[in-house]
N, C-alpha and C. Protein backbone atom coordinates (compact mmCIF):
# COMPACT_ATOMS: atom_id res chain seq x y z
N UNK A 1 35.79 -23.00 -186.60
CA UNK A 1 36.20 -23.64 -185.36
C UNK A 1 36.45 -22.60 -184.27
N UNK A 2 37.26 -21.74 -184.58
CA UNK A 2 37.32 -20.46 -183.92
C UNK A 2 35.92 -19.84 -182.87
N UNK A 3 34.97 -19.45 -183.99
CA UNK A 3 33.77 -19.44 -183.39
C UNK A 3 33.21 -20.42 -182.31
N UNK A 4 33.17 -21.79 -182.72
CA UNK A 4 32.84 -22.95 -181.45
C UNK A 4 33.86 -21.99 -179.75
N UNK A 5 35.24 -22.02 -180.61
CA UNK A 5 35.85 -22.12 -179.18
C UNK A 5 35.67 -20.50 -178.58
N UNK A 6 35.01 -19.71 -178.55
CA UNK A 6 34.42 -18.26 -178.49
C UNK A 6 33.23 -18.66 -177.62
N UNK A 7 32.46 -19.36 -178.43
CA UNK A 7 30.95 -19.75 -177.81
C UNK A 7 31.35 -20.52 -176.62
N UNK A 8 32.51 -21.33 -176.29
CA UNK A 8 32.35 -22.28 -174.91
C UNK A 8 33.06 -21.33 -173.93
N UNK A 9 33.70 -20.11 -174.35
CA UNK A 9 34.42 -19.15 -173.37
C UNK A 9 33.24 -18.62 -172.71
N UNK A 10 32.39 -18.18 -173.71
CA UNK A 10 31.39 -17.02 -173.34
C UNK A 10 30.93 -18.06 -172.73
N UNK A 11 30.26 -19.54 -173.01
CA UNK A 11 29.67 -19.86 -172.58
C UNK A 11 29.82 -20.79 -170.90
N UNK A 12 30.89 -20.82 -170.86
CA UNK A 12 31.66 -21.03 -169.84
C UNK A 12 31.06 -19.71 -168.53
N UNK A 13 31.21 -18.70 -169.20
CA UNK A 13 30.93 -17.16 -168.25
C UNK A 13 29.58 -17.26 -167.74
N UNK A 14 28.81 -17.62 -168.77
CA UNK A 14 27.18 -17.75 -168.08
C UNK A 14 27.34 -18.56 -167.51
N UNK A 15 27.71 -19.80 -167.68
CA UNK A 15 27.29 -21.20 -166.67
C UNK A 15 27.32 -20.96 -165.56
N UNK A 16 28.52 -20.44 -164.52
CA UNK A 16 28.47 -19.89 -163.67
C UNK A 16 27.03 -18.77 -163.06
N UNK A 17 26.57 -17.92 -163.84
CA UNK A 17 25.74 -17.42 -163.61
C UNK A 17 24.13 -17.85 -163.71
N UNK A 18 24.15 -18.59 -164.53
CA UNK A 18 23.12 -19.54 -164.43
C UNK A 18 22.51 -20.73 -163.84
N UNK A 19 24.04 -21.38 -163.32
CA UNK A 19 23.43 -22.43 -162.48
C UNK A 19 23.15 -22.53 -161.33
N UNK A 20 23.37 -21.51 -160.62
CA UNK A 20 22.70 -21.28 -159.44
C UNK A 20 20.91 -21.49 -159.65
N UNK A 21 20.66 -21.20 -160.52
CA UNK A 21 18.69 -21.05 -161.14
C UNK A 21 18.99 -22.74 -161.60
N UNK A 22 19.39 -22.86 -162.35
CA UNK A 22 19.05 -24.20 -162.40
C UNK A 22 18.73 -25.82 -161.21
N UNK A 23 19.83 -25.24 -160.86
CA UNK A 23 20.15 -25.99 -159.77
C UNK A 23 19.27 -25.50 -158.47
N UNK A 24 18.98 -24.71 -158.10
CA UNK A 24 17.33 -24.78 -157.48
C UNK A 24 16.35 -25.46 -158.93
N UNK A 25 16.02 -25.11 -159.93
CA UNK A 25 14.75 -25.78 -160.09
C UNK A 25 15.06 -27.39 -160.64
N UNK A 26 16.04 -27.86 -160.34
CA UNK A 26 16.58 -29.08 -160.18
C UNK A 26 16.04 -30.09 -158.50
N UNK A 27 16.23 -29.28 -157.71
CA UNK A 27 15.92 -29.35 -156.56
C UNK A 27 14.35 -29.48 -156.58
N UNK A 28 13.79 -28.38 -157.04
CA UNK A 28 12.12 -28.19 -156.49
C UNK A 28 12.30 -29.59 -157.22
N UNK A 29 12.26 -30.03 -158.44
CA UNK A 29 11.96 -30.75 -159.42
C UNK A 29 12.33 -31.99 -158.41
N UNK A 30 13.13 -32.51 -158.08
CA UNK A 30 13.70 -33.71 -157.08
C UNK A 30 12.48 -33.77 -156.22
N UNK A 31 12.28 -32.65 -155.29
CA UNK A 31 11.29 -32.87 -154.01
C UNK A 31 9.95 -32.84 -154.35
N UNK A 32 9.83 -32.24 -155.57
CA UNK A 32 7.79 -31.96 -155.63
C UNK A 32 7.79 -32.96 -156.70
N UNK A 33 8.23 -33.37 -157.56
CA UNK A 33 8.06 -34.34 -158.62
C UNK A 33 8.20 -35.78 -158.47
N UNK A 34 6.60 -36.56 -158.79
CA UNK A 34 6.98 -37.70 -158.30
C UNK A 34 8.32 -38.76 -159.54
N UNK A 35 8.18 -37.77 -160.93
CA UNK A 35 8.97 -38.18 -162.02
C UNK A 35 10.67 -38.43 -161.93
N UNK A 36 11.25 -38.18 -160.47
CA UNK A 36 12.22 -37.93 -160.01
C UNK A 36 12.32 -38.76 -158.87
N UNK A 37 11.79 -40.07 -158.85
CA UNK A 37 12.13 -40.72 -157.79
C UNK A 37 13.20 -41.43 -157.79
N UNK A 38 13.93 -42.22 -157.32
CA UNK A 38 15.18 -42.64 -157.20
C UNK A 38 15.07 -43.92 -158.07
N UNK A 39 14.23 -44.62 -157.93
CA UNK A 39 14.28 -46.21 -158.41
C UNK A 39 13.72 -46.08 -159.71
N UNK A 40 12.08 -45.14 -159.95
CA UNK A 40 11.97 -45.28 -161.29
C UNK A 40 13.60 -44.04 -162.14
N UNK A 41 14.30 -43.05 -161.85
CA UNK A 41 15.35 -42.45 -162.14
C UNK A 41 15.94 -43.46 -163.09
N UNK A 42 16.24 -44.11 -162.16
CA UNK A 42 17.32 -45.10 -162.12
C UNK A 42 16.98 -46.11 -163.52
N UNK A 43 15.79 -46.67 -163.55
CA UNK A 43 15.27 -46.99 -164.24
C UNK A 43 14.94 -47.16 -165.74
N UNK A 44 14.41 -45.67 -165.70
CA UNK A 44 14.58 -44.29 -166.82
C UNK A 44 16.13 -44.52 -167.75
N UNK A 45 16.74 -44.38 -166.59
CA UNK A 45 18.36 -44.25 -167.48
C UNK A 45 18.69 -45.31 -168.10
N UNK A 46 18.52 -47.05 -167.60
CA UNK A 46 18.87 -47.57 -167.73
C UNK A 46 17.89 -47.99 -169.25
N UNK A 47 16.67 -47.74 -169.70
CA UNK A 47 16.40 -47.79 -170.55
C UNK A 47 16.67 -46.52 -171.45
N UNK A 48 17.13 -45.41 -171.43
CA UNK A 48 18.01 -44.68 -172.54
C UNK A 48 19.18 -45.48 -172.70
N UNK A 49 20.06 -46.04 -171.70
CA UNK A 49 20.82 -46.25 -172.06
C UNK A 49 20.93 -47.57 -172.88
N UNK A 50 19.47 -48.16 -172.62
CA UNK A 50 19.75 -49.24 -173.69
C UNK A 50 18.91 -48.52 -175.20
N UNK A 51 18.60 -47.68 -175.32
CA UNK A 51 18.18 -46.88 -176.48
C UNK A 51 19.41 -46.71 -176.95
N UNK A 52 20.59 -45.60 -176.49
CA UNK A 52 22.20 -45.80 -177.11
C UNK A 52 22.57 -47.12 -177.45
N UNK A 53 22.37 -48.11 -176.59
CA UNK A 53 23.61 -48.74 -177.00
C UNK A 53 22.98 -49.78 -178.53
N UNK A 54 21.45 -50.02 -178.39
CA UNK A 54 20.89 -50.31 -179.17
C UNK A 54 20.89 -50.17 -180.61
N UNK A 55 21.24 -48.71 -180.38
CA UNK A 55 20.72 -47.39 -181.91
C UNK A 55 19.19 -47.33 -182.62
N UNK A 56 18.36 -47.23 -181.52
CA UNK A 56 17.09 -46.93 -181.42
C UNK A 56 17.28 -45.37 -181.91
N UNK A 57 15.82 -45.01 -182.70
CA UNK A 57 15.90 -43.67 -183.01
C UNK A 57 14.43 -43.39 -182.67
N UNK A 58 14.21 -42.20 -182.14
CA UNK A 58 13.01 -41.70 -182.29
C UNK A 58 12.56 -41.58 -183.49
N UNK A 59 11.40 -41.89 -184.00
CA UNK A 59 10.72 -41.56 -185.11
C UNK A 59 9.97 -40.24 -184.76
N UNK A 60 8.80 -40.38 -183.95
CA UNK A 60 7.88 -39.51 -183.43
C UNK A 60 7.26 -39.86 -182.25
N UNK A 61 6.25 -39.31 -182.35
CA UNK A 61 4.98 -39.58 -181.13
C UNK A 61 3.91 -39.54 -181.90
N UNK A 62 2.88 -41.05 -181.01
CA UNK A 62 2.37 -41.65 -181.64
C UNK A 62 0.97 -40.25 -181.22
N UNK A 63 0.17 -40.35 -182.15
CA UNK A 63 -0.94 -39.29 -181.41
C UNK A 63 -0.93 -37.98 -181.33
N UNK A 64 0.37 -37.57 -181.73
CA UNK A 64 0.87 -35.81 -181.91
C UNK A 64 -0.16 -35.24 -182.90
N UNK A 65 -0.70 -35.65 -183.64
CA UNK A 65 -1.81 -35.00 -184.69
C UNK A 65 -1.21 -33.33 -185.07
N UNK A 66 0.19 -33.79 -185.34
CA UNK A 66 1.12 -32.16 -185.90
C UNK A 66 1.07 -31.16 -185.06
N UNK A 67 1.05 -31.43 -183.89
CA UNK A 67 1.74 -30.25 -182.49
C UNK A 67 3.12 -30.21 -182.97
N UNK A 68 3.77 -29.38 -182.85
CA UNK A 68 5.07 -29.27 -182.60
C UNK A 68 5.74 -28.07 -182.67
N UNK A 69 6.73 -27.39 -181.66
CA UNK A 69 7.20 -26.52 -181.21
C UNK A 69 8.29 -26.05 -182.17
N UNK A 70 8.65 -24.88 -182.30
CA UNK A 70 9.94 -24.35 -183.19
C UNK A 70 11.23 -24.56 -182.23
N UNK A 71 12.35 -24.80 -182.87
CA UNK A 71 13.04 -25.21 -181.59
C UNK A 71 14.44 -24.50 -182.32
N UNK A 72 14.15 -23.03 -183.08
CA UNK A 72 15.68 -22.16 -183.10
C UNK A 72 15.99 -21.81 -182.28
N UNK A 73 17.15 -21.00 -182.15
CA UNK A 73 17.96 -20.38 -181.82
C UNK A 73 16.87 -19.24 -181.29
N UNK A 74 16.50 -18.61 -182.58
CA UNK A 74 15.47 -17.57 -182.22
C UNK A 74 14.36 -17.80 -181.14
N UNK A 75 13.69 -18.71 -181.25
CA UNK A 75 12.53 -18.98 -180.41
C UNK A 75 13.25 -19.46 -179.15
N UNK A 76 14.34 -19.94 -178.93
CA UNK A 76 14.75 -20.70 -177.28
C UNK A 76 15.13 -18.86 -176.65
N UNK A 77 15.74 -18.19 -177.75
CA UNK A 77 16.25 -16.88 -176.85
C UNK A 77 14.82 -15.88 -176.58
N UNK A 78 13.89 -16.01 -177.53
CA UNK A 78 12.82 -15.30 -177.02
C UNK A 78 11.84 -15.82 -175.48
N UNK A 79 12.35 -16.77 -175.84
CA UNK A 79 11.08 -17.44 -174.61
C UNK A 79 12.32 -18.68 -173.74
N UNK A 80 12.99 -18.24 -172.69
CA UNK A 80 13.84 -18.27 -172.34
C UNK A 80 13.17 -19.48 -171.30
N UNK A 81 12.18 -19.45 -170.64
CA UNK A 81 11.29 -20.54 -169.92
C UNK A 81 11.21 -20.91 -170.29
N UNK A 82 10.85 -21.33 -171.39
CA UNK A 82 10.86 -22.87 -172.30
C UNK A 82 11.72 -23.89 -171.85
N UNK A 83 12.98 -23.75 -171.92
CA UNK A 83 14.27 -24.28 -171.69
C UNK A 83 13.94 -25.20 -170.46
N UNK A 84 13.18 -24.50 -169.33
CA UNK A 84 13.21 -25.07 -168.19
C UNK A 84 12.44 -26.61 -168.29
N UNK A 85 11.53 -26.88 -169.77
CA UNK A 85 11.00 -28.36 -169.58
C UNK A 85 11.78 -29.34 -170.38
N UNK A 86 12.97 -28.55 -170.83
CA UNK A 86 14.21 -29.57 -171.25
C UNK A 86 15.03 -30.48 -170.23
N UNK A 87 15.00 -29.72 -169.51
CA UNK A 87 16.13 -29.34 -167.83
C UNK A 87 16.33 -31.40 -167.89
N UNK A 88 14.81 -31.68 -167.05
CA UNK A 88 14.83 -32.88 -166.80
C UNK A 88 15.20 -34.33 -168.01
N UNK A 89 14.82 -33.85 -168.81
CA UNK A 89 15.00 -34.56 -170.22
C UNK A 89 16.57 -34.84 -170.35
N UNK A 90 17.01 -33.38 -170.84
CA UNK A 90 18.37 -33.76 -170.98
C UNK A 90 19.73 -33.93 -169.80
N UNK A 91 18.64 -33.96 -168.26
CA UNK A 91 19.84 -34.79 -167.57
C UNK A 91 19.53 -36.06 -167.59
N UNK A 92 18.67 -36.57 -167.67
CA UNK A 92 18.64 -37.60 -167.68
C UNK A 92 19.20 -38.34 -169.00
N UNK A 93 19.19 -37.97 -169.91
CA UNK A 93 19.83 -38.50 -171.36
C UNK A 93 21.99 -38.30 -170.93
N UNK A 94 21.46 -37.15 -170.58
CA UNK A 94 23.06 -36.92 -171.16
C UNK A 94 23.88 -38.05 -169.22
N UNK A 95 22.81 -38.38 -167.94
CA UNK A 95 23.35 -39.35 -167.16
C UNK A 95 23.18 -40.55 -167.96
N UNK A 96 22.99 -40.69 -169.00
CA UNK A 96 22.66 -42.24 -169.67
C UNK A 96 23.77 -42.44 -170.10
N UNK A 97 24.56 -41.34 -170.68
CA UNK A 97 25.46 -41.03 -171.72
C UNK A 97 27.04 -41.18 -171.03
N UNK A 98 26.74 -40.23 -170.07
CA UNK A 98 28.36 -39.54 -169.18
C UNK A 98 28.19 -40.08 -168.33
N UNK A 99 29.90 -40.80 -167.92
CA UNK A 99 29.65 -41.35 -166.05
C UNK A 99 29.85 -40.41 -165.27
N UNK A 100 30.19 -38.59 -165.28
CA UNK A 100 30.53 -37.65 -164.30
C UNK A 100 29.54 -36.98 -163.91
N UNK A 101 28.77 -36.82 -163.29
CA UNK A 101 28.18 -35.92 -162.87
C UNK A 101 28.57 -34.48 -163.16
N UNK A 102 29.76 -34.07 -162.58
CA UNK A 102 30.32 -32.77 -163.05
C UNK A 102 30.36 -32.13 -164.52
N UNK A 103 30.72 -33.73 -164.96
CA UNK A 103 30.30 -33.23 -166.79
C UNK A 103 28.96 -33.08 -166.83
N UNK A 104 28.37 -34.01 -166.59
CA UNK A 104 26.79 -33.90 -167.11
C UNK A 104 25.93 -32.32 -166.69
N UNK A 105 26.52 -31.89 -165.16
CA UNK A 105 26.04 -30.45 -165.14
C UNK A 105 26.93 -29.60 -165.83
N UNK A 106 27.53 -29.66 -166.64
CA UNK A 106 28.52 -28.88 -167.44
C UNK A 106 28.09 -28.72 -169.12
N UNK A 107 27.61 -29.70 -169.17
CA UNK A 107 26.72 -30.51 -170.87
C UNK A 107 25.82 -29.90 -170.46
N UNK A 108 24.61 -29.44 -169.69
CA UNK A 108 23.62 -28.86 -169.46
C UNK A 108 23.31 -27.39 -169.18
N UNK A 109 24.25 -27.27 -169.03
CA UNK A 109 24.35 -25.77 -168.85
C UNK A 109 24.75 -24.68 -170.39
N UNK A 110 25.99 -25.81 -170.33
CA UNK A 110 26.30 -25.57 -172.12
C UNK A 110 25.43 -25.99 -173.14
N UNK A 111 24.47 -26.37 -173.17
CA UNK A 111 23.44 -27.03 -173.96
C UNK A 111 22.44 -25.91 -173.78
N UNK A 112 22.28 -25.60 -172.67
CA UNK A 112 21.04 -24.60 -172.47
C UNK A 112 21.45 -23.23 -172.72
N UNK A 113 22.61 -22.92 -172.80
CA UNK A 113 23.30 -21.60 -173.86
C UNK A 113 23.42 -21.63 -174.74
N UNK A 114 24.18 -22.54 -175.28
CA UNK A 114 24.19 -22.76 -176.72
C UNK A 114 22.70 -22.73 -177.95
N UNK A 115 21.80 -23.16 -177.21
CA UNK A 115 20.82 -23.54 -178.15
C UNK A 115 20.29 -21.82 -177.95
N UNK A 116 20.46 -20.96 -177.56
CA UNK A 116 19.93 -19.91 -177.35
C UNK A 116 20.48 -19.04 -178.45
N UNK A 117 22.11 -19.19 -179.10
CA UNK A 117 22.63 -18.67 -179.60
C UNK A 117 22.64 -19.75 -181.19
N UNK A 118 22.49 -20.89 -181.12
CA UNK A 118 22.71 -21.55 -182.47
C UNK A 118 21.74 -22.59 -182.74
N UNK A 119 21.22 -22.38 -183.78
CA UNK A 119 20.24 -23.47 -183.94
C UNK A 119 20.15 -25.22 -184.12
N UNK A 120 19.48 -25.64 -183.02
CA UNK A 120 19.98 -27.15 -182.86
C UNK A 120 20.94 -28.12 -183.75
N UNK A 121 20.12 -27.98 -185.05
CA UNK A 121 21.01 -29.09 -185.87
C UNK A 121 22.16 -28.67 -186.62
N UNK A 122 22.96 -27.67 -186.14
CA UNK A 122 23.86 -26.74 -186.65
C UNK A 122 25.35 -27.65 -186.53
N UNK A 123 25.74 -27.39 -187.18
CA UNK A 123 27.52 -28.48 -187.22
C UNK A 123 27.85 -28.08 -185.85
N UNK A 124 27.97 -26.45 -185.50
CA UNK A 124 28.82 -25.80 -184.36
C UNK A 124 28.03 -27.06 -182.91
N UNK A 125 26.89 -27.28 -182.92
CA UNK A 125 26.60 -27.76 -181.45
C UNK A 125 27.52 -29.10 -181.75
N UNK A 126 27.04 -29.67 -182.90
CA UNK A 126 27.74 -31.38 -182.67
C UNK A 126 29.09 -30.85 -182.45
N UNK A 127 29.80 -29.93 -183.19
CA UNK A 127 31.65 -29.75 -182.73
C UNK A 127 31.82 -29.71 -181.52
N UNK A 128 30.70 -28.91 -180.59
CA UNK A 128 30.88 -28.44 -179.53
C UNK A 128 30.68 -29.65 -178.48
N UNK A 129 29.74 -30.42 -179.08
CA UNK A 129 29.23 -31.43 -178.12
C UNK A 129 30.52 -32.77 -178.12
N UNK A 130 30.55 -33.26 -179.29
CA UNK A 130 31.12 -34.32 -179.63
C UNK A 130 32.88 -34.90 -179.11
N UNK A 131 33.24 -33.64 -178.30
CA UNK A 131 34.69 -33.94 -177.32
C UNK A 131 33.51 -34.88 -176.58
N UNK A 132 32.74 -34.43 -175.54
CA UNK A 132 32.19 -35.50 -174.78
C UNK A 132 30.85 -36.61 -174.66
N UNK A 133 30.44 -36.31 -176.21
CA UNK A 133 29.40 -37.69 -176.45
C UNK A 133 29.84 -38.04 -177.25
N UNK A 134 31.40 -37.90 -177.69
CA UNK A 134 31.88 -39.07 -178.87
C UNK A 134 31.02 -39.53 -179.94
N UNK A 135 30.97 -40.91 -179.90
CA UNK A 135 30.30 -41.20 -180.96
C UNK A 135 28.67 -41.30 -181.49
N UNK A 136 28.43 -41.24 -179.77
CA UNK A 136 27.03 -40.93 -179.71
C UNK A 136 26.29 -39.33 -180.02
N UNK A 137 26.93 -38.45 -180.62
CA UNK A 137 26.65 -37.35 -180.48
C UNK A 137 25.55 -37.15 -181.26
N UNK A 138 25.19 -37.66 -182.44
CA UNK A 138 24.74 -37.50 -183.60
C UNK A 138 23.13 -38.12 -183.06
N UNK A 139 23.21 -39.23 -182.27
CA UNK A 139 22.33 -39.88 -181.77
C UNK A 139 21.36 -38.96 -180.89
N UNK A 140 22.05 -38.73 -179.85
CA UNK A 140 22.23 -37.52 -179.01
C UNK A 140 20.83 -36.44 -179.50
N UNK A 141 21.94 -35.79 -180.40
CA UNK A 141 20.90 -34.84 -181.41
C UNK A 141 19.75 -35.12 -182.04
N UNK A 142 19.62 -36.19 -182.61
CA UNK A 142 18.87 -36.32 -183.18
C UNK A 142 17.30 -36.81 -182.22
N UNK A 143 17.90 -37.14 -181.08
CA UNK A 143 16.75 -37.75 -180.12
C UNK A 143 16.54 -36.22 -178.92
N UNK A 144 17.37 -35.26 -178.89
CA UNK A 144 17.13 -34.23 -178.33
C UNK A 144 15.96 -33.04 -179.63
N UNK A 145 16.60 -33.21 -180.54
CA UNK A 145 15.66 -32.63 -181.79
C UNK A 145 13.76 -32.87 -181.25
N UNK A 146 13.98 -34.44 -181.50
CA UNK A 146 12.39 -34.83 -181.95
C UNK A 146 12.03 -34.53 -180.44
N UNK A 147 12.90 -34.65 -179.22
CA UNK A 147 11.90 -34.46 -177.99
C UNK A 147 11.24 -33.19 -177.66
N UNK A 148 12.55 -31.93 -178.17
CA UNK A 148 12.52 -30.31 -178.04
C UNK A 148 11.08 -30.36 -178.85
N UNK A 149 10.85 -30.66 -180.37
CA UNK A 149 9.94 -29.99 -181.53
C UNK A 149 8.53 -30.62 -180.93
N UNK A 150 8.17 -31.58 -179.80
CA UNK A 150 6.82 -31.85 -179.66
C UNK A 150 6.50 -31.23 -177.91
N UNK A 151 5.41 -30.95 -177.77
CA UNK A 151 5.22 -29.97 -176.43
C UNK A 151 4.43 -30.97 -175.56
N UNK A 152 5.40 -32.26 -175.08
CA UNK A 152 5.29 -33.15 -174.52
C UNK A 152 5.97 -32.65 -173.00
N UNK A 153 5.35 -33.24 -172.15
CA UNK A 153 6.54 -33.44 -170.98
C UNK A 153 7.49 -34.63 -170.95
N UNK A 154 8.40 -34.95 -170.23
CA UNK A 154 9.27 -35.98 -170.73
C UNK A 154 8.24 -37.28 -170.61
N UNK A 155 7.91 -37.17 -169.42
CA UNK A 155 6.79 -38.67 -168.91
C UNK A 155 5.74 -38.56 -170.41
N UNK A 156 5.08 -37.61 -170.76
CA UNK A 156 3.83 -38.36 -171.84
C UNK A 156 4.82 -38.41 -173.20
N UNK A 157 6.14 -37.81 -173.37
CA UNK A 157 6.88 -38.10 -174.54
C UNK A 157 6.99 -39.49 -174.71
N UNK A 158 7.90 -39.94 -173.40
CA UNK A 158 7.93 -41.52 -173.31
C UNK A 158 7.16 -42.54 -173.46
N UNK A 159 5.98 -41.92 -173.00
CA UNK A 159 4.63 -43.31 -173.38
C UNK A 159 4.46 -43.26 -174.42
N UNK A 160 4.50 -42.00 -175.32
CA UNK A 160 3.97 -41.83 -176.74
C UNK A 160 4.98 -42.00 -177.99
N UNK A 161 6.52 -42.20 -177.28
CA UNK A 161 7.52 -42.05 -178.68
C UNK A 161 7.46 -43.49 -179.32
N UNK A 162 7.52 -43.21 -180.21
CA UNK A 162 7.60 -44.62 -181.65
C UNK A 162 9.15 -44.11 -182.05
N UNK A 163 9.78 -45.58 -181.62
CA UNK A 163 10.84 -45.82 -182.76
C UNK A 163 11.36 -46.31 -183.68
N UNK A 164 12.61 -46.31 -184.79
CA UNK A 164 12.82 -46.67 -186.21
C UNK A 164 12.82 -48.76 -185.39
């Protein structure tokens, strides 16, 4: 436990330093992307959020013919751009999830450190996560897992995911 609360200090220290970069390519992503429009957004969320409340699970993607990305610890810290085609994915999941905004850029920032240092399905992220996705955390994970391991963008993930 000790360790968790180490990792949100440190990780606390980057956030600050990192979200300045994010938050521009949050921006480009808003103005050049038509995937970021307000009504389909809106949209978007409202069907994750009936994926939560449902307990829909990703199975896969239909058509993947065994693509799929490594998604440690090791590989997110080597190739550090990667991260950036999560960005949109997991705000939009984790606005499905959280009513704060402030949290949700806070879950994202900490999400995008963390996975650099611990490998996704590791107890430490759910400890870390689960003060603020409660009971959904597990869900959470498990639908951030299958989206990270296929080298989809969020839009052809969505047309193509099959669920339980």
């Amino acid at each position: 436990l000790s360790l968790g609360r180490r990792m949100i200090t440190e990780t606390r220290r980057r956030i600050d330093e990192q979200m300045a970069i994010f938050q521009s390519y949050a921006r480009h992503e808003r103005i050049h992307s038509s995937r970021f429009r307000p009504d389909s957004r809106l949209s978007a969320i409202s069907v994750r959020k009936s994926v939560y409340s449902r307990g829909l699970r990703a199975r896969g993607v239909q058509g993947d013919q065994g693509r799929s990305r490594d998604i440690s610890a090791e590989f997110f810290r080597s190739n550090p751009a990667v991260t950036h085609r999560l960005v949109p994915w997991l705000s939009r999941e984790l606005e499905a999830l959280v009513a704060s905004r402030d949290i949700v850029e806070f879950l994202l920032q900490l999400i995008l450190t963390i996975i650099q240092q611990i490998d996704l399905g590791s107890a430490t992220i759910k400890q870390t996560l689960e003060p603020y996705l409660l009971q959904r955390t597990d869900h959470f994970l498990h639908e951030f897992m299958t989206f990270a391991k296929y080298p989809f963008d969020m839009n052809a993930f969505d047309r193509n995911v099959v669920y339980e």
